[in-house]
N, C-alpha and C. Protein backbone atom coordinates (compact mmCIF):
# COMPACT_ATOMS: atom_id res chain seq x y z
N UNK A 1 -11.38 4.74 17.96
CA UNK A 1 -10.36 5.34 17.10
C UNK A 1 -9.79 4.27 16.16
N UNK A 2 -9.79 4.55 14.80
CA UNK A 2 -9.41 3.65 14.16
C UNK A 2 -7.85 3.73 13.98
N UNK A 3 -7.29 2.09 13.59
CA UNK A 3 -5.43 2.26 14.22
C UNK A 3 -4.72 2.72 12.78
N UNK A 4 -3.64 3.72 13.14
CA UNK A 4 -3.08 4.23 12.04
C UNK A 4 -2.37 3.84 11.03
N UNK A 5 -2.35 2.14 10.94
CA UNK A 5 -1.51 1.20 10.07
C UNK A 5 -2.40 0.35 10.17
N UNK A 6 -2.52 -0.78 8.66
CA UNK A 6 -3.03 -2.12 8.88
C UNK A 6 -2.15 -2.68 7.83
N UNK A 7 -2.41 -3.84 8.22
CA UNK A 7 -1.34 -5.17 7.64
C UNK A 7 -1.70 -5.72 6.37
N UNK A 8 -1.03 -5.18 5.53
CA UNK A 8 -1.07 -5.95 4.05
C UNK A 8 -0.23 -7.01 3.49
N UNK A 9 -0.61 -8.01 2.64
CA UNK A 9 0.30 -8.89 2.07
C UNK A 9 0.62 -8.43 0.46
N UNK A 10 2.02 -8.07 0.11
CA UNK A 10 2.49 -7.97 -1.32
C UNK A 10 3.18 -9.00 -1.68
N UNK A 11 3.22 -9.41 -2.97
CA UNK A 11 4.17 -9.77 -3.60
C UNK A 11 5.46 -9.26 -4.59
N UNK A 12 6.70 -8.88 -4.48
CA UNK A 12 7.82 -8.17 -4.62
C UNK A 12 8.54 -8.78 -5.41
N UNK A 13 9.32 -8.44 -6.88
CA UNK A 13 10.43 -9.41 -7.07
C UNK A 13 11.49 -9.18 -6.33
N UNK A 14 12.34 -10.27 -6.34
CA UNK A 14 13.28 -10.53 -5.71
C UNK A 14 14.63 -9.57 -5.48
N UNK A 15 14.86 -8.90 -6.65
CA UNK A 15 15.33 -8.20 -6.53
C UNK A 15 15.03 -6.80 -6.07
N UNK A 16 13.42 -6.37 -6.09
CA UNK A 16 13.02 -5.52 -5.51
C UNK A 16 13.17 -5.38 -3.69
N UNK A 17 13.28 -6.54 -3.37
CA UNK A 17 13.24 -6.94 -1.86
C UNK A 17 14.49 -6.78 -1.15
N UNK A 18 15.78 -7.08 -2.42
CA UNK A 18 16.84 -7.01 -1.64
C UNK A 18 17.19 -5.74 -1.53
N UNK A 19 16.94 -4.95 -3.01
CA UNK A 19 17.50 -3.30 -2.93
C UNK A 19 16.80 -2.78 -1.86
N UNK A 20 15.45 -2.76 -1.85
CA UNK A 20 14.59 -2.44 -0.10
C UNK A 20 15.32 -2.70 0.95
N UNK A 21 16.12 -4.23 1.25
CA UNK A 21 16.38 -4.34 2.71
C UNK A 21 17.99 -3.90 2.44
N UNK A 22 18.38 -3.76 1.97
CA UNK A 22 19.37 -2.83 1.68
C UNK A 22 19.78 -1.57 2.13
N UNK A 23 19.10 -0.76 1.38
CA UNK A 23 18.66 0.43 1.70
C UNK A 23 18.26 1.04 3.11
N UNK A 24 16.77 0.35 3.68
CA UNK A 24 16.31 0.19 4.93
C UNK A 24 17.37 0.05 5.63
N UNK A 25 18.24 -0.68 5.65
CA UNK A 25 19.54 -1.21 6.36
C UNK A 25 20.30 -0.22 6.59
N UNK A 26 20.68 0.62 5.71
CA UNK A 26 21.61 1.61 5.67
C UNK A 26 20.84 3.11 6.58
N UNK A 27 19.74 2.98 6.24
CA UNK A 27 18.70 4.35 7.22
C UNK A 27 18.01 3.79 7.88
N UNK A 28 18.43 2.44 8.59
CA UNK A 28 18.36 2.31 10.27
C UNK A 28 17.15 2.52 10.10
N UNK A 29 16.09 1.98 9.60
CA UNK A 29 14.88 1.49 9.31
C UNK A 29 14.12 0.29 8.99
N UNK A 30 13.15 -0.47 9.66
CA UNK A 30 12.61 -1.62 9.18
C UNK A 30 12.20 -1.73 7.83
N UNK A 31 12.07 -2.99 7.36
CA UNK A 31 11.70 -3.17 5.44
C UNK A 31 10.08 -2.01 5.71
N UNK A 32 9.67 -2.71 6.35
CA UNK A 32 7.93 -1.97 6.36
C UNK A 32 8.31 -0.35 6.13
N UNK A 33 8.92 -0.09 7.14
CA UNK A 33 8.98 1.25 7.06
C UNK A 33 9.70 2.20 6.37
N UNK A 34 11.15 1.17 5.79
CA UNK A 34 11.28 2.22 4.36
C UNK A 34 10.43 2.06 3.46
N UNK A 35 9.42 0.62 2.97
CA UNK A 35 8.67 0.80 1.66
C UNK A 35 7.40 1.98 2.20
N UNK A 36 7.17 1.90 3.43
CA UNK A 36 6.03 2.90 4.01
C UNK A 36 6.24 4.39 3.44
N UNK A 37 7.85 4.79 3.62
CA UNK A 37 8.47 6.34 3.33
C UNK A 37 8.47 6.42 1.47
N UNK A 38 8.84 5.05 0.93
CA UNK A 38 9.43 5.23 -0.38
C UNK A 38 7.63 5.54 -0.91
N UNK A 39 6.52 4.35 -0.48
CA UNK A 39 5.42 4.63 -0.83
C UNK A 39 5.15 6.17 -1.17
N UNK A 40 5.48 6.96 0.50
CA UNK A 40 4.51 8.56 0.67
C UNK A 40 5.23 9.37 -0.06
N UNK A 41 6.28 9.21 -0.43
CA UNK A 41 6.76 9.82 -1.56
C UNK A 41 6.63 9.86 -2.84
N UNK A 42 6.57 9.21 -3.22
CA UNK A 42 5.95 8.49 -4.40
C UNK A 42 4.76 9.04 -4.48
N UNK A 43 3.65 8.96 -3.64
CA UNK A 43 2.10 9.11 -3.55
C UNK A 43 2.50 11.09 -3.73
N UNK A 44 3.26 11.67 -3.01
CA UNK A 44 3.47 13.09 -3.06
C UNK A 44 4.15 13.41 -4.21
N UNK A 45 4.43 13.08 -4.82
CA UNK A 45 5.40 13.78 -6.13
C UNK A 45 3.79 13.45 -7.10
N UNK A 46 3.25 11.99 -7.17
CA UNK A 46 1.99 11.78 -8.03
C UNK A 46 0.83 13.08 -7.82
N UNK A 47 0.70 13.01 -6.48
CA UNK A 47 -0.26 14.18 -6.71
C UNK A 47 0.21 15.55 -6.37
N UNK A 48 1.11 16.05 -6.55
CA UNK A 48 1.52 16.97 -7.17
C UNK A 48 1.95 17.63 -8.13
N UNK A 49 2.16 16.35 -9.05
CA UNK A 49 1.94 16.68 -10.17
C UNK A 49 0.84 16.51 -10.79
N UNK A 50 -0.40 16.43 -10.48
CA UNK A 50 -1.87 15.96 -10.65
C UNK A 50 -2.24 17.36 -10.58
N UNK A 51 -1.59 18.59 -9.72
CA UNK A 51 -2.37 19.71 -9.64
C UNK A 51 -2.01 20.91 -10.78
């Protein structure tokens, strides 16, 4: 079974990083996992408007 996450390296500006751990902070969420939510959202509004 292949595992449902793998580990990537980005590079972020700085200010992108803080509004992230920010945020994350406030909805009691790790950095990974709010950019993970902000990502699938993002990816869902794109292809929905694609159709």
């Amino acid at each position: 079974m292949k595992p449902l996450k793998d580990k990537v390296s980005i590079t972020l500006d700085v200010d992108v990083i803080q509004q992230i751990k920010q945020l994350s902070e406030e909805d009691d969420r790790s950095f990974s996992q709010y950019v993970n939510l902000v990502l699938k959202q993002y990816l869902k509004t794109k292809t929905e408007d694609h159709k």
